[in-house]
C-alpha atoms as a PDB file:
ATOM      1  CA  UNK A   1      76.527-108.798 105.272  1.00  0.00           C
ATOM      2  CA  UNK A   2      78.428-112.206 104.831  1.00  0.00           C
ATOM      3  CA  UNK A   3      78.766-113.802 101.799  1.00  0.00           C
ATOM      4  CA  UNK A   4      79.551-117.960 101.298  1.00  0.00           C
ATOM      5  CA  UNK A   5      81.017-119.523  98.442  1.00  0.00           C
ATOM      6  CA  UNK A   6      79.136-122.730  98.192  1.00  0.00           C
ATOM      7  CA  UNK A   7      80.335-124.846  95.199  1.00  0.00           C
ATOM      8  CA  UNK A   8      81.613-127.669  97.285  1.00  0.00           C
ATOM      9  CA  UNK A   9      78.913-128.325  98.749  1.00  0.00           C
ATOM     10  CA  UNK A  10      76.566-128.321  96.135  1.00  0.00           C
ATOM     11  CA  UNK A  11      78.557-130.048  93.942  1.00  0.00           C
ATOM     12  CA  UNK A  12      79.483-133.485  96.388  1.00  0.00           C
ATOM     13  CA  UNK A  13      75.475-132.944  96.667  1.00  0.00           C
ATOM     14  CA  UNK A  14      75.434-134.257  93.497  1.00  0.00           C
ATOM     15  CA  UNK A  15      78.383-136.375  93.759  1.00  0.00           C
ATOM     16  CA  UNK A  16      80.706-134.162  91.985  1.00  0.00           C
ATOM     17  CA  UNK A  17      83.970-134.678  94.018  1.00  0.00           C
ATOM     18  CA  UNK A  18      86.335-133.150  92.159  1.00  0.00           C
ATOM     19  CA  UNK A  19      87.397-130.288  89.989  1.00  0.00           C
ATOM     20  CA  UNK A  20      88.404-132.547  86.734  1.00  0.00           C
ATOM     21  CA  UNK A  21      84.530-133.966  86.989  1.00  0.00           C
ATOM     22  CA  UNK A  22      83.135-130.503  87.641  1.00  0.00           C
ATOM     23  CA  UNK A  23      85.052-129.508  84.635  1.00  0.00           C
ATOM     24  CA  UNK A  24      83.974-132.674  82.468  1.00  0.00           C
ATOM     25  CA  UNK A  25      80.248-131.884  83.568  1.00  0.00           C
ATOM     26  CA  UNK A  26      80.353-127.550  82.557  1.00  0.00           C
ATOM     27  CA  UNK A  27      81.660-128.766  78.948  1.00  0.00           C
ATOM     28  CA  UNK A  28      79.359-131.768  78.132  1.00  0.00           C
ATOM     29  CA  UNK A  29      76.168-129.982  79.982  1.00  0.00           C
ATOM     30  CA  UNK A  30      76.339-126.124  79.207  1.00  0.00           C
ATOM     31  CA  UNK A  31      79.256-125.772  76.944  1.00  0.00           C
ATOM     32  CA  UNK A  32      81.584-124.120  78.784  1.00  0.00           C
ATOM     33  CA  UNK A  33      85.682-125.131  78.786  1.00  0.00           C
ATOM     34  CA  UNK A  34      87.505-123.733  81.624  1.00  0.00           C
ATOM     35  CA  UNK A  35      90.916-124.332  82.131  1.00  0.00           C
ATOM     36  CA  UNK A  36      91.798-126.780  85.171  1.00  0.00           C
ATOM     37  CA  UNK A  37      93.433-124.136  86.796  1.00  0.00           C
ATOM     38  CA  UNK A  38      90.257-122.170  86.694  1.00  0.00           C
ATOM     39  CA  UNK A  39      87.838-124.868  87.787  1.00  0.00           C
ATOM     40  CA  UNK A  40      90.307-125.992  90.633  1.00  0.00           C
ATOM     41  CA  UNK A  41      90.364-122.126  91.920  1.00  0.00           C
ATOM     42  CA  UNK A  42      86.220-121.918  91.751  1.00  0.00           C
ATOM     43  CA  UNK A  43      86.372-125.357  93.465  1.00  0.00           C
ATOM     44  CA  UNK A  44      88.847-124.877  96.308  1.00  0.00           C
ATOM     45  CA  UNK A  45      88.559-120.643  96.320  1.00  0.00           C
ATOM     46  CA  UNK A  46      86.055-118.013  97.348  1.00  0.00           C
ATOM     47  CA  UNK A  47      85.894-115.841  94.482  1.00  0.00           C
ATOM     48  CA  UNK A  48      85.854-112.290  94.932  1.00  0.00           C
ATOM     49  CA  UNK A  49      83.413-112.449  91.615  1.00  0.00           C
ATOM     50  CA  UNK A  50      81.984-114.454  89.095  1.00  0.00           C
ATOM     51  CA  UNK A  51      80.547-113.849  85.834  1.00  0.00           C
ATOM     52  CA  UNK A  52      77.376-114.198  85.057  1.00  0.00           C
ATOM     53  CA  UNK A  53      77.922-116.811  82.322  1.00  0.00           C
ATOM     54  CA  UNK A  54      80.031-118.704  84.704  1.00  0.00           C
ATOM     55  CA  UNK A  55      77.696-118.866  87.539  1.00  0.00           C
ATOM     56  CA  UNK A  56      74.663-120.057  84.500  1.00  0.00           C
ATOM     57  CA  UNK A  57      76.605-122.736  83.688  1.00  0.00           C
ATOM     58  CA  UNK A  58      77.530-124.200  87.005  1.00  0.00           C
ATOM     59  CA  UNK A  59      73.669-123.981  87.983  1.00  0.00           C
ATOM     60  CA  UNK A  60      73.090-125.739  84.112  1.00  0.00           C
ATOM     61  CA  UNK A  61      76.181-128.595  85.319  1.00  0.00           C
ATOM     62  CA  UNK A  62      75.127-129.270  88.584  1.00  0.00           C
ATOM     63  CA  UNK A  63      70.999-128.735  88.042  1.00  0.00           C
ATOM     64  CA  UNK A  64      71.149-126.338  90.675  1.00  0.00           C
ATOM     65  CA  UNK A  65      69.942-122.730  91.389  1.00  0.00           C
ATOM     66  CA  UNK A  66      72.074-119.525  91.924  1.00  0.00           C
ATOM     67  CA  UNK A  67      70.963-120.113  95.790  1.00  0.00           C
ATOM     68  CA  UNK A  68      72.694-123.303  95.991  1.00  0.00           C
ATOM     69  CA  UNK A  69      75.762-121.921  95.311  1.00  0.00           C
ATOM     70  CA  UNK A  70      76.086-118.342  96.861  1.00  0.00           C
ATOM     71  CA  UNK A  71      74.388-117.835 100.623  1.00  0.00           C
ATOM     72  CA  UNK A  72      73.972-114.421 101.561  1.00  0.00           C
ATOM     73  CA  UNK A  73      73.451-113.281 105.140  1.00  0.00           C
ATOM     74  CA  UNK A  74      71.587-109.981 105.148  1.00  0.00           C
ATOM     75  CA  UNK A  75      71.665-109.112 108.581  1.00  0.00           C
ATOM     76  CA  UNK A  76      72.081-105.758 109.252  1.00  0.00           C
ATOM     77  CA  UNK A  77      75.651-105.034 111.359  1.00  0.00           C
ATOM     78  CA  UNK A  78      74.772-103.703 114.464  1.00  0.00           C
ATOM     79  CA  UNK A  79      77.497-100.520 115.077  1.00  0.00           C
ATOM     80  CA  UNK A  80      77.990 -99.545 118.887  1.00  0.00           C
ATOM     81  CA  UNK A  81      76.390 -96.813 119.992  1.00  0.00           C
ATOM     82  CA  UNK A  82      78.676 -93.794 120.132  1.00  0.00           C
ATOM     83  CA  UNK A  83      79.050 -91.708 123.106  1.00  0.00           C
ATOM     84  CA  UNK A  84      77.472 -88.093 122.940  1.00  0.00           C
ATOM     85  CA  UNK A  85      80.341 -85.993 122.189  1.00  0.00           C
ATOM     86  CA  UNK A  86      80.750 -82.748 125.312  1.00  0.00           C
ATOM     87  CA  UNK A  87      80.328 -79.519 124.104  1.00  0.00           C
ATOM     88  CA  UNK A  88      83.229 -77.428 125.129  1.00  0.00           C
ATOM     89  CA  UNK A  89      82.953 -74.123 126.632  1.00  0.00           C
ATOM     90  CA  UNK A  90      83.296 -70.842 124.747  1.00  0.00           C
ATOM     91  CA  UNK A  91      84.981 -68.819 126.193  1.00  0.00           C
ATOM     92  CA  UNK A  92      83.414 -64.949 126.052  1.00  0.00           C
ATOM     93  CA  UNK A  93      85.539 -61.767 126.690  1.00  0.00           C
ATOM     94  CA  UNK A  94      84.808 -59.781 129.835  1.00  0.00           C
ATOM     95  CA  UNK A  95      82.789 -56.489 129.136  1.00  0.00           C
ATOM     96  CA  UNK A  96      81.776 -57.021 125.766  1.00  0.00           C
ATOM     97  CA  UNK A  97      78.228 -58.230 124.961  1.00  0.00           C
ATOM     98  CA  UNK A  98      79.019 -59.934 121.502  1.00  0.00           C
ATOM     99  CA  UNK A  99      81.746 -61.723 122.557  1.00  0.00           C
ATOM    100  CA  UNK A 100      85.059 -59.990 121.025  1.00  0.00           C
ATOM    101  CA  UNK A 101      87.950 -58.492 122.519  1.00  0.00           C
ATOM    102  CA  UNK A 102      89.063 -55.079 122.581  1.00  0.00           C
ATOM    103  CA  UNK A 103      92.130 -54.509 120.384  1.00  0.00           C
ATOM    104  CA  UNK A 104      95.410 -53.605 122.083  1.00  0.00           C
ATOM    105  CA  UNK A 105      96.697 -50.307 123.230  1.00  0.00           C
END
């Protein structure tokens, strides 16, 4: 499964081309102040997550959906096939017919 950070590209959609507008637009549109540090990161980074809240109001900014931002490949990862694995040989004592040993002399 592959996961793509799409903010960019949804936001020069919509003629957003920078973090400082994208940042003007999530505090006049849906409230939100992030710091510039913050916006530039979600801009220019793929996050490893993202609240909830966050991701509301950059759909809410930008008059997008959650789809526009995050794409999410759901193919299934195909594993190579394994080799069967030998079965090694037991070994069975001579002249015994469940297979122990007789104990020393």
């Amino acid at each position: 499964m592959k996961i793509r950070w799409r903010l960019r590209m949804a936001a020069a959609q919509r003629e957003v081309w920078t973090g400082t507008e994208l940042r003007r637009l999530l505090a006049e549109k849906a409230g939100l102040e992030l710091s510039s540090a913050s916006v530039s990161a979600l801009f220019t980074k793929e996050p490893s997550q993202v609240k909830m809240t966050t991701l509301a109001a950059l759909c809410t900014a930008l008059e997008c959906t959650p789809n526009d931002l995050i794409e999410v490949d759901t193919t299934p990862v195909e594993r190579p096939v394994a080799p069967p694995r030998p079965v090694a040989d037991v070994p069975t004592a001579v002249g015994s017919a469940r297979g122990r040993s007789m104990p020393p002399l």
